[in-house]
Protein backbone atom coordinates (compact mmCIF):
# COMPACT_ATOMS: atom_id res chain seq x y z
CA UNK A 1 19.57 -11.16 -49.46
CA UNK A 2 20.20 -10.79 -53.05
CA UNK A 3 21.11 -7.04 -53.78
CA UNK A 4 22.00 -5.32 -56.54
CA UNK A 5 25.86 -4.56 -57.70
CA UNK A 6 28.24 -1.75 -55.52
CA UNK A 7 28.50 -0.26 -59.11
CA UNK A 8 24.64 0.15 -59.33
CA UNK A 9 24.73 1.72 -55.59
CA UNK A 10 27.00 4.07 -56.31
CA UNK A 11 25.14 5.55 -59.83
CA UNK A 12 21.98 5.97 -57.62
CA UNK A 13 24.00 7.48 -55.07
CA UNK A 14 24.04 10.55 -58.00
CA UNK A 15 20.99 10.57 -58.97
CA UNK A 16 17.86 12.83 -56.97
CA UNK A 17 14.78 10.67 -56.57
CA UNK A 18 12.46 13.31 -58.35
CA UNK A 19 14.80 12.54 -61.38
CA UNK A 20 14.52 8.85 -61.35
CA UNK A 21 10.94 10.10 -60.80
CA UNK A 22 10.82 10.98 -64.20
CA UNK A 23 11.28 7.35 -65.52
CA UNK A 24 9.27 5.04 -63.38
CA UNK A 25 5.91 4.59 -61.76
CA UNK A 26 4.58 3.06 -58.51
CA UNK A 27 7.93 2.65 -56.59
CA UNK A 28 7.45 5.80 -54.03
CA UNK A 29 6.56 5.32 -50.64
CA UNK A 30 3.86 7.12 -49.12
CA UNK A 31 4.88 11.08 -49.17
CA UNK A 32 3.60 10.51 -45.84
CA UNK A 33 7.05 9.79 -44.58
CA UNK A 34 9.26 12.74 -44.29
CA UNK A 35 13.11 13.12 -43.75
CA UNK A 36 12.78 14.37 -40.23
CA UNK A 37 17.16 14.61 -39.89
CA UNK A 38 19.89 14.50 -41.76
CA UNK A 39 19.70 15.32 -45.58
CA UNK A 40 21.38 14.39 -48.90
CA UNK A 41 20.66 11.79 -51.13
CA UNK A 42 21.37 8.05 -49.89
CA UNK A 43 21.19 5.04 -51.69
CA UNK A 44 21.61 1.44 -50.29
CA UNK A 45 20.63 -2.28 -49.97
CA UNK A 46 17.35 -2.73 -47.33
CA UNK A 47 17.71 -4.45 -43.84
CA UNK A 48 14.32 -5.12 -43.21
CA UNK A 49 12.60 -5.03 -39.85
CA UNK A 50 9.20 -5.41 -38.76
CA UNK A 51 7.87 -4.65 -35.04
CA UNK A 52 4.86 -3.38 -33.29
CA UNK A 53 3.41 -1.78 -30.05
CA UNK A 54 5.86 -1.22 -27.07
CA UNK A 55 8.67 -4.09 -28.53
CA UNK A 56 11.93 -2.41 -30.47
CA UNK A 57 14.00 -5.69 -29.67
CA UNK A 58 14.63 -6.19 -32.89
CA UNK A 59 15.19 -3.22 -33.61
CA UNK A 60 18.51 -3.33 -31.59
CA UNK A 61 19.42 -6.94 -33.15
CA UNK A 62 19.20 -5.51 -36.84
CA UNK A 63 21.98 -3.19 -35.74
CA UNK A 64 24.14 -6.12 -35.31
CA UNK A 65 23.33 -7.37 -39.03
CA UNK A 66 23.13 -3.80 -40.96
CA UNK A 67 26.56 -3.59 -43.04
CA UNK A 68 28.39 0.06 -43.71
CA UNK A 69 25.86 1.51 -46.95
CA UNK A 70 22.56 -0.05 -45.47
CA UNK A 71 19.15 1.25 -45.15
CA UNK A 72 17.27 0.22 -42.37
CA UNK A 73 13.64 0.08 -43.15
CA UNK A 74 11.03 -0.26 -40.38
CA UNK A 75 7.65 -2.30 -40.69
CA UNK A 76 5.87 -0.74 -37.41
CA UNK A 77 2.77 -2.77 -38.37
CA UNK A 78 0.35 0.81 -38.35
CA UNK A 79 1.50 1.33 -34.92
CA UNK A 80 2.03 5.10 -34.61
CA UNK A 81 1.83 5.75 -30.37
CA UNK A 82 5.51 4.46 -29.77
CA UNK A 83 8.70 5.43 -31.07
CA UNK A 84 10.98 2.56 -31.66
CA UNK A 85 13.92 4.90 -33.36
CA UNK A 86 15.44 7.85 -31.38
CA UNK A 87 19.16 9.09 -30.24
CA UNK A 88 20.95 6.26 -29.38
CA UNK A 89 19.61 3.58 -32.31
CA UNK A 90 20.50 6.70 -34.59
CA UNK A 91 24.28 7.40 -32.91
CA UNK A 92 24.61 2.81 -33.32
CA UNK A 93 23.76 2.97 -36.82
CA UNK A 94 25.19 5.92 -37.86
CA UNK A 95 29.09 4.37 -36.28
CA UNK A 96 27.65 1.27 -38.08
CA UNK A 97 28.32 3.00 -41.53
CA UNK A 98 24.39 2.76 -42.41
CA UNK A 99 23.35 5.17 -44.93
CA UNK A 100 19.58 5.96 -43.53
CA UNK A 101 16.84 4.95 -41.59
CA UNK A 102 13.13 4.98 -42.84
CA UNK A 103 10.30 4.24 -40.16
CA UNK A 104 6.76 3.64 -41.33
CA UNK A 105 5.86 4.96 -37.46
CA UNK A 106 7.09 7.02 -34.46
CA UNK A 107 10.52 8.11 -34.15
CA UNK A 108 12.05 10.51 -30.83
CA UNK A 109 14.64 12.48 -30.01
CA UNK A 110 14.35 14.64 -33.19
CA UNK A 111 16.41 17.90 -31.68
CA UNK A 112 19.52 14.85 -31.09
CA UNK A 113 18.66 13.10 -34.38
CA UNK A 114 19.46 16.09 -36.01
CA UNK A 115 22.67 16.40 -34.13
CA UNK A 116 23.74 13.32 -35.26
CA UNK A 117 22.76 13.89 -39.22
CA UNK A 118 21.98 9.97 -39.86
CA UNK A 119 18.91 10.39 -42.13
CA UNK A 120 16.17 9.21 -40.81
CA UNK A 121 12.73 9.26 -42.41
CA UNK A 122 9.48 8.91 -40.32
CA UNK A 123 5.71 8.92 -40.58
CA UNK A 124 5.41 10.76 -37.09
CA UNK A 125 6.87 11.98 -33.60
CA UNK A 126 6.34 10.60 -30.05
CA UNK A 127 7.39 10.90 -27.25
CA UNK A 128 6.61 7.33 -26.10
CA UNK A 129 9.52 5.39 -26.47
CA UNK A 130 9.66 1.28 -27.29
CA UNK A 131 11.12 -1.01 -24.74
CA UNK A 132 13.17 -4.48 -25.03
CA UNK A 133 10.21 -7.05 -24.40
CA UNK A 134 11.69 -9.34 -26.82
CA UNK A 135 8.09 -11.02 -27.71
CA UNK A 136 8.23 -10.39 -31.39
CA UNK A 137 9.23 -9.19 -34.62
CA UNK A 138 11.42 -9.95 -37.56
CA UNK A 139 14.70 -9.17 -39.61
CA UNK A 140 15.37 -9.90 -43.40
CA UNK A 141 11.72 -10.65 -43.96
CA UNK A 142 9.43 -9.16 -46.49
CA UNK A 143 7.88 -5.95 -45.06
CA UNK A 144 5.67 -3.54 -45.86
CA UNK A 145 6.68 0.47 -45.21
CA UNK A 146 5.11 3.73 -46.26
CA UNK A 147 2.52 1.24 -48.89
CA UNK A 148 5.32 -0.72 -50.97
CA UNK A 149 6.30 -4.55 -50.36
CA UNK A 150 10.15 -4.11 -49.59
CA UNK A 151 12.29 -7.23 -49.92
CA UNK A 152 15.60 -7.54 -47.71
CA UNK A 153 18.21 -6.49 -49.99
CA UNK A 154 15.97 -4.46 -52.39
CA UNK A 155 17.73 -0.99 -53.66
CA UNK A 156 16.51 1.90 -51.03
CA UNK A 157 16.94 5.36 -52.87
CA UNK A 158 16.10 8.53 -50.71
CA UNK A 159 16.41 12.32 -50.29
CA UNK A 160 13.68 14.74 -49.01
CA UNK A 161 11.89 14.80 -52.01
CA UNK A 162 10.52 11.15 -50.90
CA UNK A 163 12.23 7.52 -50.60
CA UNK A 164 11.74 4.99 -53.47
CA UNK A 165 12.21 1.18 -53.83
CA UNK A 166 13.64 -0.78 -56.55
CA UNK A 167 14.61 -5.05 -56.39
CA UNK A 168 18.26 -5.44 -57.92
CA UNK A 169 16.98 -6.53 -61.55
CA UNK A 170 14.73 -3.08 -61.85
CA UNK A 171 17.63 -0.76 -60.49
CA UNK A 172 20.15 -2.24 -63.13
């Protein structure tokens, strides 16, 4: 997916959200989704994934395709019973280099997601986890998470004053 430049990354990567804030209009998701580990201020390229109900499959095969600097951004199609994001996705994409995680749904395992300090952004808790049923879902597709379209590749900026989007010719 096209992305913006490492050199536009990195000036984001200095700037808060609630200052970009400032500047532009309509590219904040839903306040809805809070920071629920981790902290800081991460900015990346999005690895888009969509998924509903009880299937996280691809879940587990975006972790093979998310690059050191990535945001992961989860599509959970309104489902909010199961948790598709807990300890162990959070330990593989933190020693994947990934920058953050934002689920538009359930996420578990918040006492070892804090442990492990990945950043990980969720609409709400569970304790019902997500299985590997491998029946549906999609990577690198357009999604939609916390009310914004996000595009694979589109500039992710976040810290716990909220998570904003940006495509590579707006962030520049």
């Amino acid at each position: 997916p096209e992305t913006a430049g490492p050199e536009v990354v990195r000036a984001y990567q200095r700037i808060s959200t609630a200052t970009i804030g400032h500047v532009i209009d309509g590219h904040a998701m839903d306040p809805g989704l809070q920071l629920v580990a981790g902290g800081g201020l991460v900015a990346g390229p999005a690895v888009t994934v969509r998924t509903a109900g009880r299937d996280s499959t691809v879940c587990h095969k975006a972790l093979d395709l998310t690059e050191p600097g990535d945001v992961i951004v989860i599509d959970r199609d309104g489902d909010g019973r199961y948790a598709c994001w807990g300890e162990m996705m959070s330990l593989a994409a933190k020693l994947k280099g990934a920058a953050a995680v934002i689920v538009d749904g359930a996420v578990t395992d918040i006492t070892a997601l804090r442990a492990i300090g990945l950043p990980v952004f969720a609409r709400s808790r569970s304790p019902l986890a997500t299985q590997l049923l491998g029946q549906a879902g999609s990577i690198n597709t357009v999604v939609r998470c916390g009310g914004l379209t996000v595009a694979p590749g589109a500039l992710v900026v976040a810290d716990e004053d909220g998570v904003l989007v940006l495509d590579g010719a707006e962030a520049e």
